[in-house]
C-alpha atoms as a PDB file:
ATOM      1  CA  UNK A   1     147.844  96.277 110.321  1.00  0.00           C
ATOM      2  CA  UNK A   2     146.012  92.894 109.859  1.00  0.00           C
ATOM      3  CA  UNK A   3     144.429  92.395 107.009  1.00  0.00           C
ATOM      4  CA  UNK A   4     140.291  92.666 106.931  1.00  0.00           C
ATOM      5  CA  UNK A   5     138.817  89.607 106.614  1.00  0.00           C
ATOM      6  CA  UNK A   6     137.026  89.532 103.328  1.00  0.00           C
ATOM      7  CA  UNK A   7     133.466  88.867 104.844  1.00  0.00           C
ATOM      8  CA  UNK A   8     133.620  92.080 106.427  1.00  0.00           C
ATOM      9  CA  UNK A   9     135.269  93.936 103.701  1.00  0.00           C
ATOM     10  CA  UNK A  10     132.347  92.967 101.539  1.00  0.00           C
ATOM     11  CA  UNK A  11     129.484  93.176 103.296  1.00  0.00           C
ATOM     12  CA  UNK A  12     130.491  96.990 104.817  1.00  0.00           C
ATOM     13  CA  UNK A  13     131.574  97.826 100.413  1.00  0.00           C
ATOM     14  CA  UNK A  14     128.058  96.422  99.975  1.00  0.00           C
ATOM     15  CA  UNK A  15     126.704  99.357 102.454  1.00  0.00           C
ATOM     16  CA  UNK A  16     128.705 102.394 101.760  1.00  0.00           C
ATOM     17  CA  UNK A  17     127.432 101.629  98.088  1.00  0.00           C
ATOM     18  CA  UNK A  18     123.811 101.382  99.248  1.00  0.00           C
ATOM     19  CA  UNK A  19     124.280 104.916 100.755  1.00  0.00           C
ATOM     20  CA  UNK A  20     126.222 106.971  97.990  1.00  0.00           C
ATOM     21  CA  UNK A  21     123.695 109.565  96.853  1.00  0.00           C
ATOM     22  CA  UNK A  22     121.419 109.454  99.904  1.00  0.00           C
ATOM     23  CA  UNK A  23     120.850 113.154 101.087  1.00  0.00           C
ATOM     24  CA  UNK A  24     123.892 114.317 103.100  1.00  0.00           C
ATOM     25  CA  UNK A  25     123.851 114.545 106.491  1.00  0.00           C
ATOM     26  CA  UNK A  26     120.494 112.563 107.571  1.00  0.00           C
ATOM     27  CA  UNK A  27     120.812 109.870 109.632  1.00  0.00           C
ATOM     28  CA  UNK A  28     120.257 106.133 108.123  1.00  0.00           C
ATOM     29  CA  UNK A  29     118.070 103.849 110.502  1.00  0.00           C
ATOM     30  CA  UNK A  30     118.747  99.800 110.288  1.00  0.00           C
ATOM     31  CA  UNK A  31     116.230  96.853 111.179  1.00  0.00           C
ATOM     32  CA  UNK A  32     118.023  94.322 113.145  1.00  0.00           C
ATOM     33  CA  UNK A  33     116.047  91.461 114.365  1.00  0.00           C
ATOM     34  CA  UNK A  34     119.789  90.124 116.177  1.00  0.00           C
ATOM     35  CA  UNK A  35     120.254  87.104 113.121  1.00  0.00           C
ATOM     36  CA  UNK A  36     123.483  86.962 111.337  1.00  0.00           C
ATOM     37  CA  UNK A  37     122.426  88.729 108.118  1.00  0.00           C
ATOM     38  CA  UNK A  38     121.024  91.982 110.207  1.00  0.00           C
ATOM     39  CA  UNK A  39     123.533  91.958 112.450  1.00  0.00           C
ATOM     40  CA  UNK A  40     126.400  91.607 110.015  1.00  0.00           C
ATOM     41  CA  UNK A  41     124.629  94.594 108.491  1.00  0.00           C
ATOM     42  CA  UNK A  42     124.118  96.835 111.535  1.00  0.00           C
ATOM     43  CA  UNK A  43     127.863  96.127 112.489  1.00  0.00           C
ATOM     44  CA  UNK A  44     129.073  97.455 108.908  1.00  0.00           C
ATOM     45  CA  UNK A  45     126.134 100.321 109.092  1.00  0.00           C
ATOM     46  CA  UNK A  46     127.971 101.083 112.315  1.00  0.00           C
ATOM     47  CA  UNK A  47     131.297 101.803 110.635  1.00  0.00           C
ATOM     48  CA  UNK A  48     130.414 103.043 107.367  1.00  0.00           C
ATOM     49  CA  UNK A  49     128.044 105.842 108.166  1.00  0.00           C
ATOM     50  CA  UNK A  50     129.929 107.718 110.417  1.00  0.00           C
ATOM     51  CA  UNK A  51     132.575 107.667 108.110  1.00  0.00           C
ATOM     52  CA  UNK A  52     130.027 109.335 105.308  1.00  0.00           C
ATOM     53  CA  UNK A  53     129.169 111.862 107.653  1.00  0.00           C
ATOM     54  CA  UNK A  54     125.882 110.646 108.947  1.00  0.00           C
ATOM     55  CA  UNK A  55     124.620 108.886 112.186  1.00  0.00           C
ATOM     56  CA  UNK A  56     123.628 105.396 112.440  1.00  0.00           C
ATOM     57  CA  UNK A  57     120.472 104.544 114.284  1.00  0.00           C
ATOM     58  CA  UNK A  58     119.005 101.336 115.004  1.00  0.00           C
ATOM     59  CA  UNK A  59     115.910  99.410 115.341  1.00  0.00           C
ATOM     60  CA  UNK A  60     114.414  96.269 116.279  1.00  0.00           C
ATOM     61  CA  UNK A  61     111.427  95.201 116.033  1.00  0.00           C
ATOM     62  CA  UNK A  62     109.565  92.857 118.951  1.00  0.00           C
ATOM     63  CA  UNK A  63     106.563  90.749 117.111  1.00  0.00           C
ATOM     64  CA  UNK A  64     105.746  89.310 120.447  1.00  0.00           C
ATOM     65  CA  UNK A  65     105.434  85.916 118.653  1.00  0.00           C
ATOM     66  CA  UNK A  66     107.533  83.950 121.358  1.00  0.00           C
ATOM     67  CA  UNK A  67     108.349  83.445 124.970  1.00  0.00           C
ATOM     68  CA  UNK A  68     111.183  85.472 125.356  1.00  0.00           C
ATOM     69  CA  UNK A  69     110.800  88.066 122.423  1.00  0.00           C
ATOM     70  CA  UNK A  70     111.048  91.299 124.257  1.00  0.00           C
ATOM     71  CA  UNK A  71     113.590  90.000 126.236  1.00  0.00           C
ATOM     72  CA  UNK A  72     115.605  89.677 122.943  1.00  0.00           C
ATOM     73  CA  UNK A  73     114.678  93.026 121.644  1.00  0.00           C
ATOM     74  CA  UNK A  74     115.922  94.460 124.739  1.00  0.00           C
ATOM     75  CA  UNK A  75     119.599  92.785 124.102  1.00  0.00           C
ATOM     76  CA  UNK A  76     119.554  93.920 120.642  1.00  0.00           C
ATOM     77  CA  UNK A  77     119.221  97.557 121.357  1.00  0.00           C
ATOM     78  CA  UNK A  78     121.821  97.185 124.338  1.00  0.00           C
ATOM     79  CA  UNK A  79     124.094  95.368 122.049  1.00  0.00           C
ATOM     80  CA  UNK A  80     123.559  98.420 119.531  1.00  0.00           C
ATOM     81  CA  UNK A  81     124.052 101.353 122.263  1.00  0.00           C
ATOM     82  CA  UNK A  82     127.678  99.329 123.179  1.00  0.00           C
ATOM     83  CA  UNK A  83     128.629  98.974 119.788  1.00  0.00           C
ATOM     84  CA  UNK A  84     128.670 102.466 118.713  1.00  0.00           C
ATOM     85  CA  UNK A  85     124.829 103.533 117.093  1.00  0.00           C
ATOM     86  CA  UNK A  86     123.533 107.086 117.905  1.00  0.00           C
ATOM     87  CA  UNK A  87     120.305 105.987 119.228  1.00  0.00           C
ATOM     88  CA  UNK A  88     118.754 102.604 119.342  1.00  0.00           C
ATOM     89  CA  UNK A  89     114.680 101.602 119.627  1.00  0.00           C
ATOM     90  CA  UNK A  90     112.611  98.568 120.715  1.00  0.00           C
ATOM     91  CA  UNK A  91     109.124  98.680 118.871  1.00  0.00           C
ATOM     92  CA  UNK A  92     106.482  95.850 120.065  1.00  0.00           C
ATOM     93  CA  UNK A  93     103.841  95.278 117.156  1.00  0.00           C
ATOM     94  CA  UNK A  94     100.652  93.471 117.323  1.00  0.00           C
ATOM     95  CA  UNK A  95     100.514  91.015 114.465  1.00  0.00           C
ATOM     96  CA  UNK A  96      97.325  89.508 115.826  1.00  0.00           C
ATOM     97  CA  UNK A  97      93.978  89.766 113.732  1.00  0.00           C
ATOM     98  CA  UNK A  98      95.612  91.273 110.194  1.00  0.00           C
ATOM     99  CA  UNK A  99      94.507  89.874 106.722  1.00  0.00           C
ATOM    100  CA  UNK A 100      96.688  87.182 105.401  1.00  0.00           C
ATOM    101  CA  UNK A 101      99.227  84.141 106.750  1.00  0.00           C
ATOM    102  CA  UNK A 102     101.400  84.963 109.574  1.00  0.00           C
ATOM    103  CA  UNK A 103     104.432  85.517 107.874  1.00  0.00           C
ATOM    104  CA  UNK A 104     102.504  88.294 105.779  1.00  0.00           C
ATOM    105  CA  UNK A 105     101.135  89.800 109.634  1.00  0.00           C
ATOM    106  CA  UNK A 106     104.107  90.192 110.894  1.00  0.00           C
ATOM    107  CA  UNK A 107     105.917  91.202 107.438  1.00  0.00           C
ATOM    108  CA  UNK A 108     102.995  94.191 107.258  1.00  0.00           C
ATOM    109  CA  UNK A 109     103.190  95.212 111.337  1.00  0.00           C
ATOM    110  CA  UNK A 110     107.142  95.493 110.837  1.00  0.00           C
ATOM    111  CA  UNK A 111     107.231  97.820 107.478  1.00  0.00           C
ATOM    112  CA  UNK A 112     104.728  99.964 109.430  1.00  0.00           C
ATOM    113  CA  UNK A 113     107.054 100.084 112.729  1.00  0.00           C
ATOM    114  CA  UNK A 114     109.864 100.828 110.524  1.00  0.00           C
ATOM    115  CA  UNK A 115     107.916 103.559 108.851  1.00  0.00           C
ATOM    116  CA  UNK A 116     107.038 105.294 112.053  1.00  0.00           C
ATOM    117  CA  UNK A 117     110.237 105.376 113.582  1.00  0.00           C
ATOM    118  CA  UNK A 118     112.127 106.656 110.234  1.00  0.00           C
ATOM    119  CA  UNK A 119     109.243 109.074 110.515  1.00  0.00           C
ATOM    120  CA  UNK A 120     110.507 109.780 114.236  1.00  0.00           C
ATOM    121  CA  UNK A 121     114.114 109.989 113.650  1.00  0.00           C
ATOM    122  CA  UNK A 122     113.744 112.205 110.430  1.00  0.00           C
ATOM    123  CA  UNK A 123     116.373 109.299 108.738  1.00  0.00           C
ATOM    124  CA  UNK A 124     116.745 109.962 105.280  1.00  0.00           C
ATOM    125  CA  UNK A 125     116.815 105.681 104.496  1.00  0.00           C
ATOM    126  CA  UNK A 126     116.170 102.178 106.176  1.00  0.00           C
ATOM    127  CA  UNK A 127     118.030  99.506 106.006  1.00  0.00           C
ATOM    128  CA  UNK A 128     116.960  95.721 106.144  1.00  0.00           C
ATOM    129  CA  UNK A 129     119.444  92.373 105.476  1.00  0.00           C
ATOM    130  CA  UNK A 130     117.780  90.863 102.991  1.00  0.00           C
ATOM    131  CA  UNK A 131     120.464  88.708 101.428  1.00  0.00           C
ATOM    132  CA  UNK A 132     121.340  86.761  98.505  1.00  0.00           C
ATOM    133  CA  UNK A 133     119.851  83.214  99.597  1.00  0.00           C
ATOM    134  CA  UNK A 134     116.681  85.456 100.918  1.00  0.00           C
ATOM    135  CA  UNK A 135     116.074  86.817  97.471  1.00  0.00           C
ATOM    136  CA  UNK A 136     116.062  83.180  95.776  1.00  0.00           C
ATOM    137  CA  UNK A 137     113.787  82.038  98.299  1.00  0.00           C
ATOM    138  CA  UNK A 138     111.463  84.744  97.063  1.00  0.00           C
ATOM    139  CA  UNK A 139     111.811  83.588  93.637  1.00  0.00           C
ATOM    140  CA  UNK A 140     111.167  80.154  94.580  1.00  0.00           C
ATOM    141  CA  UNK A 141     108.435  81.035  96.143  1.00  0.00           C
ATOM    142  CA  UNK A 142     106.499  83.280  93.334  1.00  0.00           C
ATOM    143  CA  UNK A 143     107.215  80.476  91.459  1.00  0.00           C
ATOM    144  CA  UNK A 144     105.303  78.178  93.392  1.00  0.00           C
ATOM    145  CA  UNK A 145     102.164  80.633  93.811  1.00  0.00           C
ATOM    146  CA  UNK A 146     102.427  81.248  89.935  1.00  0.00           C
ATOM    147  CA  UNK A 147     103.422  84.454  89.924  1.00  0.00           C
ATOM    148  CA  UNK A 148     103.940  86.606  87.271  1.00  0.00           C
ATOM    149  CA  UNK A 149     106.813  89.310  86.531  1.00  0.00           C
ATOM    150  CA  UNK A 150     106.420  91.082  89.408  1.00  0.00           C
ATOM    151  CA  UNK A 151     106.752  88.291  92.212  1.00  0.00           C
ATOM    152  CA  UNK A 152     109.834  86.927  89.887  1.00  0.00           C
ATOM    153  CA  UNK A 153     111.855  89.871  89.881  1.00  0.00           C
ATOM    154  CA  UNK A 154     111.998  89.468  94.038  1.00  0.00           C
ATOM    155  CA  UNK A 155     112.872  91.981  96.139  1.00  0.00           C
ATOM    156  CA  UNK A 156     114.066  95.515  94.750  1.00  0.00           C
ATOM    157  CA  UNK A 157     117.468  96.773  96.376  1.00  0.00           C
ATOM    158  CA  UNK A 158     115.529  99.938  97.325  1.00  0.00           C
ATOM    159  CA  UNK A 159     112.108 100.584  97.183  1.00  0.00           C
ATOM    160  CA  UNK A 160     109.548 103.560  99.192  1.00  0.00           C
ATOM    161  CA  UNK A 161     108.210 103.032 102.596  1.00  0.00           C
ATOM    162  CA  UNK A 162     106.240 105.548 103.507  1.00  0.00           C
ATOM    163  CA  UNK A 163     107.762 108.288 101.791  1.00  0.00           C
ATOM    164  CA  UNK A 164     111.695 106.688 103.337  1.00  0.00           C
ATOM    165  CA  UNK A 165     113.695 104.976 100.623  1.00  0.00           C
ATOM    166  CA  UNK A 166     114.233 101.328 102.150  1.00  0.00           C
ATOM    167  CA  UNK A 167     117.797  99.790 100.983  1.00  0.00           C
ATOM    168  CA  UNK A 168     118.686  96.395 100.591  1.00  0.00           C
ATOM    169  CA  UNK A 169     121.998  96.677 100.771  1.00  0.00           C
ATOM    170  CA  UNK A 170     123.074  92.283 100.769  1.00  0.00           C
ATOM    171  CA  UNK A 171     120.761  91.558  98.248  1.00  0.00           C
ATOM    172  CA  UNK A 172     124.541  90.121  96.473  1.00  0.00           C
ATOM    173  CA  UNK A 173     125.947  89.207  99.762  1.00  0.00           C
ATOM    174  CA  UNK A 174     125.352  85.620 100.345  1.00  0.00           C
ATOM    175  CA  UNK A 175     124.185  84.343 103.736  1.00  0.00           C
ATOM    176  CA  UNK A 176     127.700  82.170 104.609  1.00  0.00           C
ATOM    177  CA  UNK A 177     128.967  85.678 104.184  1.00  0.00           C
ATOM    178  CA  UNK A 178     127.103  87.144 106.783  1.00  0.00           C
ATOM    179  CA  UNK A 179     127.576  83.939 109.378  1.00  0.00           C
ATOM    180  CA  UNK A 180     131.504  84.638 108.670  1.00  0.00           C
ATOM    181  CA  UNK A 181     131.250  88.081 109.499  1.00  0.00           C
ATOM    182  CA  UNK A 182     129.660  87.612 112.268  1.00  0.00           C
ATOM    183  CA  UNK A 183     132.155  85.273 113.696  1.00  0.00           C
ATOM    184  CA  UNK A 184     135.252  87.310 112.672  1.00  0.00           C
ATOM    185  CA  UNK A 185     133.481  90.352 114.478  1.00  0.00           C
ATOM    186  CA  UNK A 186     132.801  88.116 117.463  1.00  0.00           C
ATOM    187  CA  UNK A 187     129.386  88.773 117.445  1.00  0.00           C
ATOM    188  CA  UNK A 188     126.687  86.381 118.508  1.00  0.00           C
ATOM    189  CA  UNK A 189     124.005  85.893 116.182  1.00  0.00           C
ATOM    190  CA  UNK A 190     120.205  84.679 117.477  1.00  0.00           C
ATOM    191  CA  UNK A 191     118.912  82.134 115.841  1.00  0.00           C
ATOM    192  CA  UNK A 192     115.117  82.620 115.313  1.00  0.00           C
ATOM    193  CA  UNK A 193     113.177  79.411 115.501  1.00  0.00           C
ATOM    194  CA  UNK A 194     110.409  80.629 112.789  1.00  0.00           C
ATOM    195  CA  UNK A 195     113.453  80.224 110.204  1.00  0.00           C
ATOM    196  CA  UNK A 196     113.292  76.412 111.386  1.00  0.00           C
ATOM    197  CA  UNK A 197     109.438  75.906 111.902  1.00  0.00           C
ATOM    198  CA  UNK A 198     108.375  73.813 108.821  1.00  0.00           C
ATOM    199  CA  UNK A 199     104.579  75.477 109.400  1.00  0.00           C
ATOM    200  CA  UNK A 200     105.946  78.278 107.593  1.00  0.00           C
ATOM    201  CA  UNK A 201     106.594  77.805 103.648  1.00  0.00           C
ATOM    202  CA  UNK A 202     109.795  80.387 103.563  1.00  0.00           C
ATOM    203  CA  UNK A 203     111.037  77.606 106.613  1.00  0.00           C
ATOM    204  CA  UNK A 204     110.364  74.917 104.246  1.00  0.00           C
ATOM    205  CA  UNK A 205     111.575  76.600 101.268  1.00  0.00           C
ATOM    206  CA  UNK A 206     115.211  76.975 102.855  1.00  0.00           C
ATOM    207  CA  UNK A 207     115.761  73.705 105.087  1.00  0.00           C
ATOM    208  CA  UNK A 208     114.437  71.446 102.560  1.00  0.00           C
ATOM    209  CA  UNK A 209     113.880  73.084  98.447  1.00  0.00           C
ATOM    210  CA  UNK A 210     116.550  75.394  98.479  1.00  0.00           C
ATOM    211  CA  UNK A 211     119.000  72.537  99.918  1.00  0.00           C
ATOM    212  CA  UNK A 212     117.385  69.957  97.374  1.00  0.00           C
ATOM    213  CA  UNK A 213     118.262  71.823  94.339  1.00  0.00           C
ATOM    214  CA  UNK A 214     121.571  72.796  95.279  1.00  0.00           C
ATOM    215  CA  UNK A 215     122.449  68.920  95.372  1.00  0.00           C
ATOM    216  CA  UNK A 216     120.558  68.340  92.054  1.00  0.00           C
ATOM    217  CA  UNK A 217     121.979  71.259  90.210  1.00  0.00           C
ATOM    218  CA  UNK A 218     124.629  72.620  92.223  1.00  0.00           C
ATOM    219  CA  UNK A 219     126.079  75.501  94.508  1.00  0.00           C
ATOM    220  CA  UNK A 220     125.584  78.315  91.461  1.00  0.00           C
ATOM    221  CA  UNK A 221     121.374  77.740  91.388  1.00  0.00           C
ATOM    222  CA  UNK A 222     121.139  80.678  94.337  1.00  0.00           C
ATOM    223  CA  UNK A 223     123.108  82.988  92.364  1.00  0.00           C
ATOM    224  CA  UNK A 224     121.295  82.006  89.612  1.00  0.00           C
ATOM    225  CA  UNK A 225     117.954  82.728  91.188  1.00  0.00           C
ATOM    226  CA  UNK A 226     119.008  86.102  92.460  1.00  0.00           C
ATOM    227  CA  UNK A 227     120.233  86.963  88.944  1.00  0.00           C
ATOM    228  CA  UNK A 228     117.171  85.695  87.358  1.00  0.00           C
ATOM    229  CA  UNK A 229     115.188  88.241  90.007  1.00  0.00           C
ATOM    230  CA  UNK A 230     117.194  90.923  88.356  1.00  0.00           C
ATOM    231  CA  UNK A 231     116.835  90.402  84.861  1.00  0.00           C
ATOM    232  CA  UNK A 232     113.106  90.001  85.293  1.00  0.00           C
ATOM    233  CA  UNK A 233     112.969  93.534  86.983  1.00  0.00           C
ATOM    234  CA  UNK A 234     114.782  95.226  84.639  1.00  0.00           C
ATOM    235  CA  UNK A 235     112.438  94.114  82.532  1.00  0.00           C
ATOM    236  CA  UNK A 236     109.289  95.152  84.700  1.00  0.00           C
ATOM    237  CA  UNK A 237     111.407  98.762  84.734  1.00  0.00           C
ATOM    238  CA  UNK A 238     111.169  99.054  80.911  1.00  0.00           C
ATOM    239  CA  UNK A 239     107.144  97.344  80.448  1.00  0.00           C
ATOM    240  CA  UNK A 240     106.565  99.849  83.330  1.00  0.00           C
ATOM    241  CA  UNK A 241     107.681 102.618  81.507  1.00  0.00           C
ATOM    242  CA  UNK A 242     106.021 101.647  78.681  1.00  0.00           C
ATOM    243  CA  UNK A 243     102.648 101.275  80.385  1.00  0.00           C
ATOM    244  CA  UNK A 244     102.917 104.835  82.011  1.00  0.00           C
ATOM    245  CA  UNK A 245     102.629 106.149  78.692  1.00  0.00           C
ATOM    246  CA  UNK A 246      99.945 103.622  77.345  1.00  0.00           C
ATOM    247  CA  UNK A 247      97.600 104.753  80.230  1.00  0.00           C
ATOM    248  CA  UNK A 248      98.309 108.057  79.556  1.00  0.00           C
ATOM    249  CA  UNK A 249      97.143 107.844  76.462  1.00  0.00           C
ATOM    250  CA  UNK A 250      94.035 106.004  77.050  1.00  0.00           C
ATOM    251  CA  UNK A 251      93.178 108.354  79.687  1.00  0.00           C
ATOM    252  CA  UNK A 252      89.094 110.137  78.892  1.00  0.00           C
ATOM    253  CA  UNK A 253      88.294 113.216  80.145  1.00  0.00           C
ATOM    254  CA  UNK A 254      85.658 111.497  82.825  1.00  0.00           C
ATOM    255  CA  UNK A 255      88.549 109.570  84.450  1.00  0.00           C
ATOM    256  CA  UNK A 256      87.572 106.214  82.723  1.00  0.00           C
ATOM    257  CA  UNK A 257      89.736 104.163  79.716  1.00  0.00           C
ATOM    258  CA  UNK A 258      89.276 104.629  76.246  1.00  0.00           C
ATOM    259  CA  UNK A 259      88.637 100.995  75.059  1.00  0.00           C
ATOM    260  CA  UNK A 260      90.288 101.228  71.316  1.00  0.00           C
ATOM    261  CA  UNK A 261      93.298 102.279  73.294  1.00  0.00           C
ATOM    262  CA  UNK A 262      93.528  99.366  75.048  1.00  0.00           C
ATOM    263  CA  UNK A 263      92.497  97.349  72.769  1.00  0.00           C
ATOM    264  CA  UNK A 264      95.487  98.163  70.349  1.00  0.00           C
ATOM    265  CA  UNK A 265      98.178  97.701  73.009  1.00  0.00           C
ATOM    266  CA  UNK A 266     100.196  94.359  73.468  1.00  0.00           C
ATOM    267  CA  UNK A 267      98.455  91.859  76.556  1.00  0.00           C
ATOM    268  CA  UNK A 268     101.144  92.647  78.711  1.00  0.00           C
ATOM    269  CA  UNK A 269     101.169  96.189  78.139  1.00  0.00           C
ATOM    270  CA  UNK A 270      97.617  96.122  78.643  1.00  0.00           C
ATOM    271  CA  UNK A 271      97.588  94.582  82.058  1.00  0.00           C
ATOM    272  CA  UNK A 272      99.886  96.895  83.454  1.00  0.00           C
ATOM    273  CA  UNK A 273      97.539  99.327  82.395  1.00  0.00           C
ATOM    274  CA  UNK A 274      94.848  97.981  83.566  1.00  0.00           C
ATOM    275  CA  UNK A 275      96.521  97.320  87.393  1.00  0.00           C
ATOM    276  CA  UNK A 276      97.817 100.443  87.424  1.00  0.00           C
ATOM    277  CA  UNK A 277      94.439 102.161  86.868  1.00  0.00           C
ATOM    278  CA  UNK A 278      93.561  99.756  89.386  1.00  0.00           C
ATOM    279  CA  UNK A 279      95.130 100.844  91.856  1.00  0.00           C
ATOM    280  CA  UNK A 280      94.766 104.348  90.605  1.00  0.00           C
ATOM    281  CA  UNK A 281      91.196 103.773  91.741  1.00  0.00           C
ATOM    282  CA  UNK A 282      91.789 102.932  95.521  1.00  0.00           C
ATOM    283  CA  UNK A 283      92.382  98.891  94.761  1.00  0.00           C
ATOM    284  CA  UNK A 284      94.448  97.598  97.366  1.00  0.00           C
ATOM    285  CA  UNK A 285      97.629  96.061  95.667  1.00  0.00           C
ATOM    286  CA  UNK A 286      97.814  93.582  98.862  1.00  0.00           C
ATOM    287  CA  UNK A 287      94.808  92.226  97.054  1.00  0.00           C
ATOM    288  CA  UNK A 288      94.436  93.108  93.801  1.00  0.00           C
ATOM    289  CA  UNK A 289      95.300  90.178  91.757  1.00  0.00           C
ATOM    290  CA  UNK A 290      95.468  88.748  88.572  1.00  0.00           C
ATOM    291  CA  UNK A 291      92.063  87.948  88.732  1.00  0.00           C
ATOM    292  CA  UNK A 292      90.527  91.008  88.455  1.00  0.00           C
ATOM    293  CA  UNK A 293      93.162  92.298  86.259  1.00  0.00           C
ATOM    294  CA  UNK A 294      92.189  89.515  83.970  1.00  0.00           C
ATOM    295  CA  UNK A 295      88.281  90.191  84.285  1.00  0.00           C
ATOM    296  CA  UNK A 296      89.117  94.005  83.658  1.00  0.00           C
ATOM    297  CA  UNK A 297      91.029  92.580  80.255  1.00  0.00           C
ATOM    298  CA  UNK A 298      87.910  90.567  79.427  1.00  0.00           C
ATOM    299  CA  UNK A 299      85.417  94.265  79.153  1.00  0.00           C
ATOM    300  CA  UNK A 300      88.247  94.941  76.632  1.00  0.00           C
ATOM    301  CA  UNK A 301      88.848  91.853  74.528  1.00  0.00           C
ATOM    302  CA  UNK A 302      86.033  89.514  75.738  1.00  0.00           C
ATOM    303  CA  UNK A 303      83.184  91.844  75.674  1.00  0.00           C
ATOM    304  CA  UNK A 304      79.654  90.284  75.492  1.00  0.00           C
ATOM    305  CA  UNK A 305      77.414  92.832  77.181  1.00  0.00           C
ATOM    306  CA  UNK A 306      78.267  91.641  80.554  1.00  0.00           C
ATOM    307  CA  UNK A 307      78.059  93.738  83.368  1.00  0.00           C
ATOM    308  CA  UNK A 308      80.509  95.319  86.000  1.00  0.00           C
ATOM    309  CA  UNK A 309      83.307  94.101  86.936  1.00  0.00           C
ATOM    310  CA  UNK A 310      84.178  94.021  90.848  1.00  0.00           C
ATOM    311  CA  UNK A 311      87.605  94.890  92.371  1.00  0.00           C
ATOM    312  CA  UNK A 312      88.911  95.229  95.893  1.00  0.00           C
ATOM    313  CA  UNK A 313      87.329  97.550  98.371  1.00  0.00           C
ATOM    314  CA  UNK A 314      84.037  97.419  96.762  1.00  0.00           C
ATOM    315  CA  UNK A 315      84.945  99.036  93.621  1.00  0.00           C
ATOM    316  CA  UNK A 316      83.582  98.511  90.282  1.00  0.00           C
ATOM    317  CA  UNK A 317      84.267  99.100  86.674  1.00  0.00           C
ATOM    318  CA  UNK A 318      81.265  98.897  83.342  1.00  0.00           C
ATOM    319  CA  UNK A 319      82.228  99.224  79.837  1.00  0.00           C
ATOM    320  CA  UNK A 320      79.718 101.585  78.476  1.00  0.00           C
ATOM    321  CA  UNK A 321      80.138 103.780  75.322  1.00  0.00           C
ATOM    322  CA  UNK A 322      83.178 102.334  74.066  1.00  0.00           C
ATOM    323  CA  UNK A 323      84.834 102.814  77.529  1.00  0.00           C
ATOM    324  CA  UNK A 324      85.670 101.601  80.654  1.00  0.00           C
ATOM    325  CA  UNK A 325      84.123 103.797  83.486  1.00  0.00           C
ATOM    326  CA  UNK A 326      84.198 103.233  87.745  1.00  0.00           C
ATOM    327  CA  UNK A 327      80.843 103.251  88.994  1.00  0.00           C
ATOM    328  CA  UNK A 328      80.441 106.048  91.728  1.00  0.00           C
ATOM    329  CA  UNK A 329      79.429 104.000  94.825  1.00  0.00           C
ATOM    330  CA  UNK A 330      75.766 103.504  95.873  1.00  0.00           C
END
């Protein structure tokens, strides 16, 4: 028996570890746009779940962006019926008219397709192949809008969509990893001209920054990134936990913040609290920021007698009585 070529072997060790401890028996759904890294993923998917006792279904999502798009949806789901997956679907999203760049559109139109059809197939996990070089573009890029912990620590290896766990299962693979998979599987990866298109920053970020400092500092800075992303959220993890039990304590009985609490808590225990409750309040965290998170901190350790302070979606929070307090709309 030939020996597996070690692309493979990692990439499908890097899945079956992704779904140890998922419920048994439910089927695991994976996004594959037809690139090398989701492709190399849906081809170990393909092999490993069966072999766990649970179906592999597939997914691709057509963001009617280009000439040609459904076209190549259409091959990826034929591609996916001939290679083995129980059931494969072609989802067309409109990314046209949502809040925020295009790469955000079509980022928030395919987590909602991906939603609805785990939804569909009752699958008990998605799948995406997000790799190694992927997650130190992220860091790059928090870096660059002066991010704080959270954009750092990059993309978790599983996180909730809608209720679904979704599992990054190459977040350690790198992406010359899934490229050699591809080719030892004789597969045929697409190559998406947005990854190219220097009008979008993660384009930039990879043909030109990422390339840069690999010449200045050498081939280890992507590992370093990605391990850097992981540190940082293990951090986040422990702050968090802190900060659940810092709210709860500063919690009043008429739903606002007792402001001695918060006043006696460390700044960046205190801004967690403060975006949690946030959000706890109907704040969209698309757009809550560290703007308002900071003017929230400022009715704590600021205060002046100024008035409310305004958040997403028209909400708004007074200090009053030696607490903060949402104002009921109107």
């Amino acid at each position: 028996m030939a020996a597996l070529a070690p692309p493979v072997a990692a990439i499908r060790v890097a899945v079956r570890r992704a779904l140890t401890g998922l419920p048994a028996g439910g089927p695991v759904l994976v996004a594959c746009s037809g690139g090398a890294d989701s492709l190399a993923l849906a081809a170990a998917a393909a092999f490993v779940a069966p072999r766990l006792g649970r179906a592999a279904l597939l997914v691709t999502v057509d963001h009617d962006l280009q000439v040609g798009s459904a076209e190549r949806a259409e091959a990826v789901a034929a591609w996916a019926a001939d290679f083995g997956f129980a059931s494969t679907t072609v989802v067309r999203v409109d990314v046209a008219g949502r809040p925020g760049g295009p790469e955000a559109a079509a980022r928030e139109a395919r987590y909602e397709a991906l939603t609805e059809v785990a939804r569909q197939q009752n699958a008990v996990a998605v799948l995406t192949g997000h790799t190694r070089d992927d997650q130190a573009e992220t860091v790059l890029l928090a870096l660059a809008r002066g991010a704080g912990p959270r954009g750092l620590a990059g993309m978790p290896a599983r996180r909730d969509l809608g209720g679904v766990p979704l599992l990054r299962p190459l977040l350690e693979i790198g992406r010359e990893q899934t490229r050699a998979a591809c080719a030892v599987l004789g597969l045929s990866p697409w190559q998406d001209p947005h990854n190219t298109d220097p009008s979008y920053a993660r384009s930039r970020v990879r043909a030109d920054l990422l390339p840069a400092l690999v010449r200045a500092l050498g081939p280890g800075v992507v590992d370093n990134l990605a391990r850097t992303a992981g540190l940082v959220a293990a951090d986040n993890a422990a702050l968090d936990e802190v900060a659940a039990a810092a709210l709860a304590a500063a919690r009043c009985p008429d739903g606002g913040l007792s402001v001695p609490a918060l006043a006696g808590l460390a700044p960046a225990v205190r801004g967690r609290v403060l975006h949690s409750w946030a959000r706890e309040l109907g704040a969209s965290p698309g757009v809550l920021s560290h703007r308002h998170v900071n003017a929230l901190d400022a009715l704590v350790t600021d205060w002046h007698g100024q008035g409310p302070t305004d958040l997403p979606g028209g909400l708004r929070v007074l200090r009053r009585g030696g607490r903060l307090s949402p104002l009921s709309p109107g």
